[in-house]
C-alpha atoms as a PDB file:
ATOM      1  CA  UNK A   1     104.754  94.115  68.593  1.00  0.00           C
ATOM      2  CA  UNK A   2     102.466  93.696  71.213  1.00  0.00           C
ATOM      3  CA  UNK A   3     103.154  91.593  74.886  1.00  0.00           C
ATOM      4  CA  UNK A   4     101.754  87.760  73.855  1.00  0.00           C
ATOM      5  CA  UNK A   5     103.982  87.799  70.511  1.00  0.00           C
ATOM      6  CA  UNK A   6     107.219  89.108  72.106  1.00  0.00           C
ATOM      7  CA  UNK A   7     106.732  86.474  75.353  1.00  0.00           C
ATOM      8  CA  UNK A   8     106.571  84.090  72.161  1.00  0.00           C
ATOM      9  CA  UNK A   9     109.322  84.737  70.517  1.00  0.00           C
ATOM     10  CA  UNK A  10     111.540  84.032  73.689  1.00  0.00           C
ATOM     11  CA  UNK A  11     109.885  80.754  73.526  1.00  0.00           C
ATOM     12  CA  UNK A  12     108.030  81.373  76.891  1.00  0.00           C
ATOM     13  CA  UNK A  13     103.951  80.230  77.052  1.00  0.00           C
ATOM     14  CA  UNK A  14     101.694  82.673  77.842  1.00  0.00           C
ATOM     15  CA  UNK A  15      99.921  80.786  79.781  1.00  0.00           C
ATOM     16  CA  UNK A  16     102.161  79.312  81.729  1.00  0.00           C
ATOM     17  CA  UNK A  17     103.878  82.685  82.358  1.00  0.00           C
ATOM     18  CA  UNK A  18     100.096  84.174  83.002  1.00  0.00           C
ATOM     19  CA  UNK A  19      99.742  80.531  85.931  1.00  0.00           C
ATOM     20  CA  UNK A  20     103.285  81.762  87.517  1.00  0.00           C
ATOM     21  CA  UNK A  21     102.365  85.288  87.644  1.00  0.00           C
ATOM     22  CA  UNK A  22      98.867  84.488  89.608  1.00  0.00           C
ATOM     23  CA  UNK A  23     100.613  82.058  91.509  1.00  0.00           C
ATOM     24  CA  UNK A  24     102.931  84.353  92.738  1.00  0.00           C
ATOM     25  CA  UNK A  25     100.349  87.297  93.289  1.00  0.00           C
ATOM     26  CA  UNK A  26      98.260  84.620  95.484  1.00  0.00           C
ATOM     27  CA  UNK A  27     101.005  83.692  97.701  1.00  0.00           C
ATOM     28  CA  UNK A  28     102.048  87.372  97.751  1.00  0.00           C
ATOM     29  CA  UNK A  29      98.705  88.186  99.091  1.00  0.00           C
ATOM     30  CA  UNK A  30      96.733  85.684 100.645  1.00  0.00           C
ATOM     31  CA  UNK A  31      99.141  83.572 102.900  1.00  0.00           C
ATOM     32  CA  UNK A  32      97.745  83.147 105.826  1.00  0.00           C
ATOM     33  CA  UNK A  33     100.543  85.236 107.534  1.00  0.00           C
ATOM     34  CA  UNK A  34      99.727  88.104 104.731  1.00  0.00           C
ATOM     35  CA  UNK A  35      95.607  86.796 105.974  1.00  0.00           C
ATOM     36  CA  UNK A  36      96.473  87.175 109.673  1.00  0.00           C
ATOM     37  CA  UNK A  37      98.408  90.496 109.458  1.00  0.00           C
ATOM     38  CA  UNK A  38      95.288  92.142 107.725  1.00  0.00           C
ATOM     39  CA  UNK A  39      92.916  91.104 110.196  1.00  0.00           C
ATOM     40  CA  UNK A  40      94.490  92.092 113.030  1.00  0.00           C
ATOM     41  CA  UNK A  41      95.283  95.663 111.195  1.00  0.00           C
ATOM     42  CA  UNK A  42      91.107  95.888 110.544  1.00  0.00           C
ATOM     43  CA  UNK A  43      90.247  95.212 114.231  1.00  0.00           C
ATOM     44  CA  UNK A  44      92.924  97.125 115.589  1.00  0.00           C
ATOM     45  CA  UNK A  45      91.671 100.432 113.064  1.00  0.00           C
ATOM     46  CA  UNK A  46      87.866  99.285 114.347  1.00  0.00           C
ATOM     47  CA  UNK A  47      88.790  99.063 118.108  1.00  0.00           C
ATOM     48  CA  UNK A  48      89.852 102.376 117.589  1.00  0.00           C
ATOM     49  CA  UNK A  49      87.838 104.045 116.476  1.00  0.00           C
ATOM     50  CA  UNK A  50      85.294 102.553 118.650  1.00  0.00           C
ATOM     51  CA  UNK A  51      87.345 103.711 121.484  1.00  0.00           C
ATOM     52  CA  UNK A  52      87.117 108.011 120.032  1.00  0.00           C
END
Protein backbone atom coordinates (compact mmCIF):
# COMPACT_ATOMS: atom_id res chain seq x y z
CA UNK A 1 0.00 0.00 0.00
CA UNK A 2 1.78 2.85 -1.00
CA UNK A 3 1.90 6.62 1.04
CA UNK A 4 -1.24 8.64 -0.91
CA UNK A 5 -3.69 5.52 -0.29
CA UNK A 6 -2.79 4.92 3.39
CA UNK A 7 -2.97 9.06 4.15
CA UNK A 8 -6.51 8.24 2.51
CA UNK A 9 -7.73 5.83 4.35
CA UNK A 10 -7.25 7.92 7.64
CA UNK A 11 -9.41 10.31 5.87
CA UNK A 12 -6.54 12.93 5.64
CA UNK A 13 -6.11 14.96 1.95
CA UNK A 14 -3.07 14.70 0.39
CA UNK A 15 -2.97 17.81 -0.52
CA UNK A 16 -3.76 19.47 2.23
CA UNK A 17 -1.30 17.35 4.27
CA UNK A 18 1.37 18.02 1.21
CA UNK A 19 0.19 22.51 1.89
CA UNK A 20 0.93 21.86 5.84
CA UNK A 21 4.05 20.05 5.29
CA UNK A 22 5.55 23.02 2.90
CA UNK A 23 4.13 25.38 5.12
CA UNK A 24 5.89 24.18 7.88
CA UNK A 25 9.28 23.54 5.96
CA UNK A 26 9.00 27.41 4.83
CA UNK A 27 8.63 28.78 8.18
CA UNK A 28 11.23 26.25 9.38
CA UNK A 29 13.61 27.71 6.97
CA UNK A 30 13.08 30.97 5.68
CA UNK A 31 11.90 33.21 8.67
CA UNK A 32 13.57 36.02 8.61
CA UNK A 33 15.27 35.15 12.00
CA UNK A 34 16.27 31.58 10.26
CA UNK A 35 17.17 34.51 6.97
CA UNK A 36 19.19 36.73 9.34
CA UNK A 37 21.09 33.95 11.21
CA UNK A 38 22.41 32.60 7.76
CA UNK A 39 23.65 35.74 6.59
CA UNK A 40 25.47 36.74 9.27
CA UNK A 41 27.04 32.97 9.44
CA UNK A 42 28.14 33.59 5.40
CA UNK A 43 29.86 36.95 6.13
CA UNK A 44 31.27 35.97 9.25
CA UNK A 45 32.90 32.46 7.26
CA UNK A 46 33.85 35.23 4.28
CA UNK A 47 35.42 37.84 6.69
CA UNK A 48 37.41 35.11 7.64
CA UNK A 49 38.74 33.87 5.46
CA UNK A 50 39.52 37.12 3.97
CA UNK A 51 41.33 37.88 7.10
CA UNK A 52 43.99 34.24 6.55
Amino acid sequence: MNKVVCVQVMGVNPASLLGMQGGKFVNENFSWDIIVKKYNNFFSELYRDMSE
